[in-house]
Protein backbone atom coordinates (compact mmCIF):
# COMPACT_ATOMS: atom_id res chain seq x y z
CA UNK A 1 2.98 -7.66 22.14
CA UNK A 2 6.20 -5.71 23.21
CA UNK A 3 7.90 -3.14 21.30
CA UNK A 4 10.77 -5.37 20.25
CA UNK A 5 8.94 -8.25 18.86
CA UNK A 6 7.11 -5.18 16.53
CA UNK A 7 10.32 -3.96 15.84
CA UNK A 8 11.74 -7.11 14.38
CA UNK A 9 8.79 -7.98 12.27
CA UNK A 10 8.92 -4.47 10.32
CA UNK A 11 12.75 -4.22 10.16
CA UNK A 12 12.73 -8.01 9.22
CA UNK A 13 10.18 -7.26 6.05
CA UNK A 14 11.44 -6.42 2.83
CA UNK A 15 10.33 -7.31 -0.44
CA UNK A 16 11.50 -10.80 -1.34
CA UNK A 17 12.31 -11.59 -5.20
CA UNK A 18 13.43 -15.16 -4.91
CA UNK A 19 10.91 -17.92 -3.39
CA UNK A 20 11.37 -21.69 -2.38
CA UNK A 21 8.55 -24.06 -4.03
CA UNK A 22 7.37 -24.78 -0.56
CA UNK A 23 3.32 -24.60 -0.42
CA UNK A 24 2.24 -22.18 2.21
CA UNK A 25 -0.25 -23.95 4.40
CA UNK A 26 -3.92 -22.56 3.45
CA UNK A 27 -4.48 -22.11 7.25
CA UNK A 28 -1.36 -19.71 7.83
CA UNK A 29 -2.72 -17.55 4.82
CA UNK A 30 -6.64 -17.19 6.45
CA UNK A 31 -4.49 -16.36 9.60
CA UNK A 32 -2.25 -13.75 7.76
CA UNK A 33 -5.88 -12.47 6.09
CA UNK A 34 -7.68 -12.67 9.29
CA UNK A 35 -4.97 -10.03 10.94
CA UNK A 36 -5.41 -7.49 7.99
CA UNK A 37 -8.77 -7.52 8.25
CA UNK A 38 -8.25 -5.53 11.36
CA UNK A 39 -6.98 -2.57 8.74
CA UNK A 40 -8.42 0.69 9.08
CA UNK A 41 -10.69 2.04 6.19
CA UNK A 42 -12.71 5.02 5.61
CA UNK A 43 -16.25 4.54 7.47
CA UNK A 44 -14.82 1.25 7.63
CA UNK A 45 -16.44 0.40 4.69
CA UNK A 46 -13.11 -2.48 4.39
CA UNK A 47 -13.26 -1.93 0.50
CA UNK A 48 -10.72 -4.48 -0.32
CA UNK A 49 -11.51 -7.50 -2.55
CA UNK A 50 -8.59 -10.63 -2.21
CA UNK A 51 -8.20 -13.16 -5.04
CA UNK A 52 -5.32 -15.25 -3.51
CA UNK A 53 -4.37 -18.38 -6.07
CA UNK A 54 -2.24 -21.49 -5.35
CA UNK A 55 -1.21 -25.06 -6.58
CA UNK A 56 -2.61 -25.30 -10.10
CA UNK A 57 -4.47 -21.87 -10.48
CA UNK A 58 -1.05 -20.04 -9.58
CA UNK A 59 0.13 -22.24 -12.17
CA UNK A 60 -2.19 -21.37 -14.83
CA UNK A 61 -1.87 -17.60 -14.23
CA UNK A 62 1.39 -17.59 -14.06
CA UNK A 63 2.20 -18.69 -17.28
CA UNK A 64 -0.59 -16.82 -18.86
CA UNK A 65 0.66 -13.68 -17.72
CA UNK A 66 4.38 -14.28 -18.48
CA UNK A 67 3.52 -14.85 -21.76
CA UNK A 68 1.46 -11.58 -21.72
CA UNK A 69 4.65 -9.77 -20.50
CA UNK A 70 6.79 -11.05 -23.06
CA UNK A 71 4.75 -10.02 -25.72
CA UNK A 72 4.32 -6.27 -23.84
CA UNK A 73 0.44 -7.20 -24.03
CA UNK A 74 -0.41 -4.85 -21.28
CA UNK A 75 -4.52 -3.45 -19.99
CA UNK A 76 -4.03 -1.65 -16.83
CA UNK A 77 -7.65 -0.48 -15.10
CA UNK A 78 -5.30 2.37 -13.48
CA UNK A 79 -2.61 4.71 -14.62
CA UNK A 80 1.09 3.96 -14.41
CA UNK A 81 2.84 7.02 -15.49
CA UNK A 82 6.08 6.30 -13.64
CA UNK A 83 7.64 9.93 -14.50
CA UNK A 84 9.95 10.34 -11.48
CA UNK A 85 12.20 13.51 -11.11
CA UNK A 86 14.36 14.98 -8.06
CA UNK A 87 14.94 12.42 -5.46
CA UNK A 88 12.46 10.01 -6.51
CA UNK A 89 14.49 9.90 -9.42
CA UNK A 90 17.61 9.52 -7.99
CA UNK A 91 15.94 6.73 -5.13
CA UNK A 92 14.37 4.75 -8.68
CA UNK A 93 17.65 4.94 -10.43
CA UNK A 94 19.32 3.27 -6.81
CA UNK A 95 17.15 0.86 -6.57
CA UNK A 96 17.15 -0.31 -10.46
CA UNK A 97 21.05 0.00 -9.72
CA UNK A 98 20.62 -2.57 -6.73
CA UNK A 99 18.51 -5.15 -8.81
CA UNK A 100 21.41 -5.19 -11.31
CA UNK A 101 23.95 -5.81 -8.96
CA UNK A 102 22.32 -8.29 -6.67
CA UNK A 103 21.53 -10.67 -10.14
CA UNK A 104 24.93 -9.80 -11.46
CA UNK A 105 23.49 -7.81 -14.28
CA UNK A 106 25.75 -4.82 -15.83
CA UNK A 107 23.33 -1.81 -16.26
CA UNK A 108 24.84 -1.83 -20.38
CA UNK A 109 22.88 -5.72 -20.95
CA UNK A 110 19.41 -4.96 -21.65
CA UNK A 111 18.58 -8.12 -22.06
CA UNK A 112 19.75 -9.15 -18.65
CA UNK A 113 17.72 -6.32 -17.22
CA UNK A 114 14.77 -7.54 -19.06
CA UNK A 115 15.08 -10.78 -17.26
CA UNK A 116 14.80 -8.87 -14.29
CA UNK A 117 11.89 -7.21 -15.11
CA UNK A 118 10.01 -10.64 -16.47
CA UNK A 119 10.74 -12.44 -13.01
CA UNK A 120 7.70 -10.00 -11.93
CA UNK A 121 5.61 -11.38 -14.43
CA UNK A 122 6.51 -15.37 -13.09
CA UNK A 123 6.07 -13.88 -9.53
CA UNK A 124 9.89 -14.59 -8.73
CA UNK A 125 8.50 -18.61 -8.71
CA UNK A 126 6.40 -17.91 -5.32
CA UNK A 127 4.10 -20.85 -4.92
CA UNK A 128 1.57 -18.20 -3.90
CA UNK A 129 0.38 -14.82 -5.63
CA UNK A 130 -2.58 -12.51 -4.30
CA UNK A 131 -4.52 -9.79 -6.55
CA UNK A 132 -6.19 -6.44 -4.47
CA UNK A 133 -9.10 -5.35 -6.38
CA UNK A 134 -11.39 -2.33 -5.42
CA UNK A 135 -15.30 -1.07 -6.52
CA UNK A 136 -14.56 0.86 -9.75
CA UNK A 137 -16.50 3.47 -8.45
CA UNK A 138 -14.16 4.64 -5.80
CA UNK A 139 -11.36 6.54 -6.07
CA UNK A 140 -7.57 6.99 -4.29
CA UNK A 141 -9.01 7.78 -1.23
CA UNK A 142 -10.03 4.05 -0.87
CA UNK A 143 -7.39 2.65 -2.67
CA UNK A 144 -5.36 3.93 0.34
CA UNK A 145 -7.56 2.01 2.53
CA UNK A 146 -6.23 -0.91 0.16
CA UNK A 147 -3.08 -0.08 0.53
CA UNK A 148 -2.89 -0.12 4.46
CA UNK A 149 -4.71 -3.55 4.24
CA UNK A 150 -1.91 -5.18 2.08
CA UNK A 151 0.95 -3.78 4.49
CA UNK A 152 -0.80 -5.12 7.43
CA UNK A 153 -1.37 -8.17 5.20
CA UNK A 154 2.79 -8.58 4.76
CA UNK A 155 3.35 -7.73 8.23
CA UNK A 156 1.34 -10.48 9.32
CA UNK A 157 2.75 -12.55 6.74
CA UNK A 158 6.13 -11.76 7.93
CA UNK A 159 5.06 -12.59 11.51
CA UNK A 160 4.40 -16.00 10.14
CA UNK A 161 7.35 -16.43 8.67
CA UNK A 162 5.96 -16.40 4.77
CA UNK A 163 7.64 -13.77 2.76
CA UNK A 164 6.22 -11.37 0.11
CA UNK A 165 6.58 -9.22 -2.91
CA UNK A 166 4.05 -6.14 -3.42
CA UNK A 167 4.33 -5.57 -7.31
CA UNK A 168 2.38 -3.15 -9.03
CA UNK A 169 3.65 -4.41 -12.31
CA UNK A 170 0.72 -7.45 -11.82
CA UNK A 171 -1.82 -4.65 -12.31
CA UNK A 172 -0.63 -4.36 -15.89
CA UNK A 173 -2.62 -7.66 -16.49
CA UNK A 174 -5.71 -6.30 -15.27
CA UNK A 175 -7.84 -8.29 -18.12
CA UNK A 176 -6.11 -11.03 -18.59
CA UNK A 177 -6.35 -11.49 -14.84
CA UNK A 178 -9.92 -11.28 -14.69
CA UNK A 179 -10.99 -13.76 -17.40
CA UNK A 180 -7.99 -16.59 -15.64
CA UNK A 181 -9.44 -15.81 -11.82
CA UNK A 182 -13.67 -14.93 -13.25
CA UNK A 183 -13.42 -11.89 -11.87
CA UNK A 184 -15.91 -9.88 -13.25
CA UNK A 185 -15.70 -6.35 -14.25
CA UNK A 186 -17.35 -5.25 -11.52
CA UNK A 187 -13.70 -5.21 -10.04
CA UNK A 188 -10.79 -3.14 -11.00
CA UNK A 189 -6.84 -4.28 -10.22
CA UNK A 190 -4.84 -2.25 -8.43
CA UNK A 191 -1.83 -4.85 -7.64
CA UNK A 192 -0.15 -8.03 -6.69
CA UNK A 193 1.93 -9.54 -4.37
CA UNK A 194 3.58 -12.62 -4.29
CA UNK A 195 3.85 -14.67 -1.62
CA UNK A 196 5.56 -17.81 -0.05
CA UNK A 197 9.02 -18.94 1.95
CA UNK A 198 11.67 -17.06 1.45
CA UNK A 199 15.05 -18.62 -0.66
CA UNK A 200 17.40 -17.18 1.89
CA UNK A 201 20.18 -19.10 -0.30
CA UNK A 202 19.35 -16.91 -3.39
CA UNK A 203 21.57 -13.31 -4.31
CA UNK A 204 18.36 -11.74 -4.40
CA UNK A 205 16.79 -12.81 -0.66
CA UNK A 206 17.79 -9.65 1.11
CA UNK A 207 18.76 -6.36 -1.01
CA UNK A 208 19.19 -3.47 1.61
CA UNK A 209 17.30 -0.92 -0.37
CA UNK A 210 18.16 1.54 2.22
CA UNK A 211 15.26 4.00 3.53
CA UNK A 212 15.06 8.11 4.08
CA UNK A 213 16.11 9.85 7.32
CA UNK A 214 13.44 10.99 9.34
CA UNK A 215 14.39 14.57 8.55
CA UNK A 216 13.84 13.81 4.76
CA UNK A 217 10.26 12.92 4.95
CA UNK A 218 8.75 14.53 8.48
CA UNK A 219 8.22 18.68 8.91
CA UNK A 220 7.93 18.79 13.20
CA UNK A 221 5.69 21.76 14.18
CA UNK A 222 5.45 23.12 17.67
């Protein structure tokens, strides 16, 4: 693979929030999977566990947890504390800004941000939607390991052509996830993503979110 093709697929990824209806074919997702499973893991113990629903189960879930969301029925197996200050704050408060602008929303209608905010919950109509559990009993060190599966997982994705959407705001769900997919709870949520063809006609296909400079996030030591 050359450098450029690489290049293209990462600078071409970016969290899509608006999805055609378009079915993925089941054999481009096991291909998509199949390339993630080459993520690295700790003792590569691989400690990732995919529930990845379609057609009718998407369906089902779907509407189960936008109901949930509506009614702020939330059971998270993980923490969410969300208290940003400095320039996290300042990078959340840009990228809220963004959202609003891209669905025409002025930052003063709360219930037009809500509506922003409850398109997570109908995973922004993608025909697809996958759910990363992990072994209760380990801990963020793991997770990680979870973490760098799902990225490879969108990269490959994004190779493919299929777009995606890593939300964290699925894990909020965690029970009412578990009783729609029978997971047992053996497993703990940690996120979602949703997944499918990107809308490329929609306002929100492509919102430049912008990134850091190198200088911002890297100390060089010699």
């Amino acid at each position: 693979m050359g450098k450029q093709y690489f290049e293209d697929v990462v600078q071409s990824r970016h969290c899509v929030r608006a999805f055609k209806k378009q079915a993925v074919p089941l054999e481009v997702l096991r291909e998509a999977l199949a390339l993630a499973g080459k993520a690295p893991s700790n003792y590569n113990i691989q400690p990732w566990h995919v529930v990845l629903c379609e057609g009718d189960a998407c369906e089902d879930l779907r509407q189960a947890v936008s109901e949930a969301g509506a009614r702020a029925d939330f059971t998270l197996d993980f923490p969410f504390e969300g208290d940003y200050s400095g320039v996290y704050e300042a990078r959340q408060a840009d990228h809220l800004q963004k959202l609003q602008e891209c669905f025409g929303i002025d930052r003063l209608d709360d219930e037009g941000r809500n509506e922003i905010y409850m398109r997570n919950f109908r995973f922004f109509d993608a025909p697809n939607v996958a759910l990363f559990f992990i072994d209760p009993k380990y801990s963020l060190r793991e997770a990680i390991d979870v973490g760098m599966f799902a990225q490879t997982f969108m990269l490959a994705l994004e190779s493919l052509g299929v777009g995606s959407c890593p939300q964290t705001a699925l894990g909020f769900h965690s029970q009412l996830i578990r009783e729609k997919t029978g997971v047992g709870d053996n497993l703990k949520l940690l996120f979602g993503m949703s997944i499918g063809y990107s809308d490329e006609e929609s306002s929100a296909y492509d919102i430049n979110m912008g990134r850091a400079e190198i200088d911002d996030f890297c100390t060089f030591l010699k």
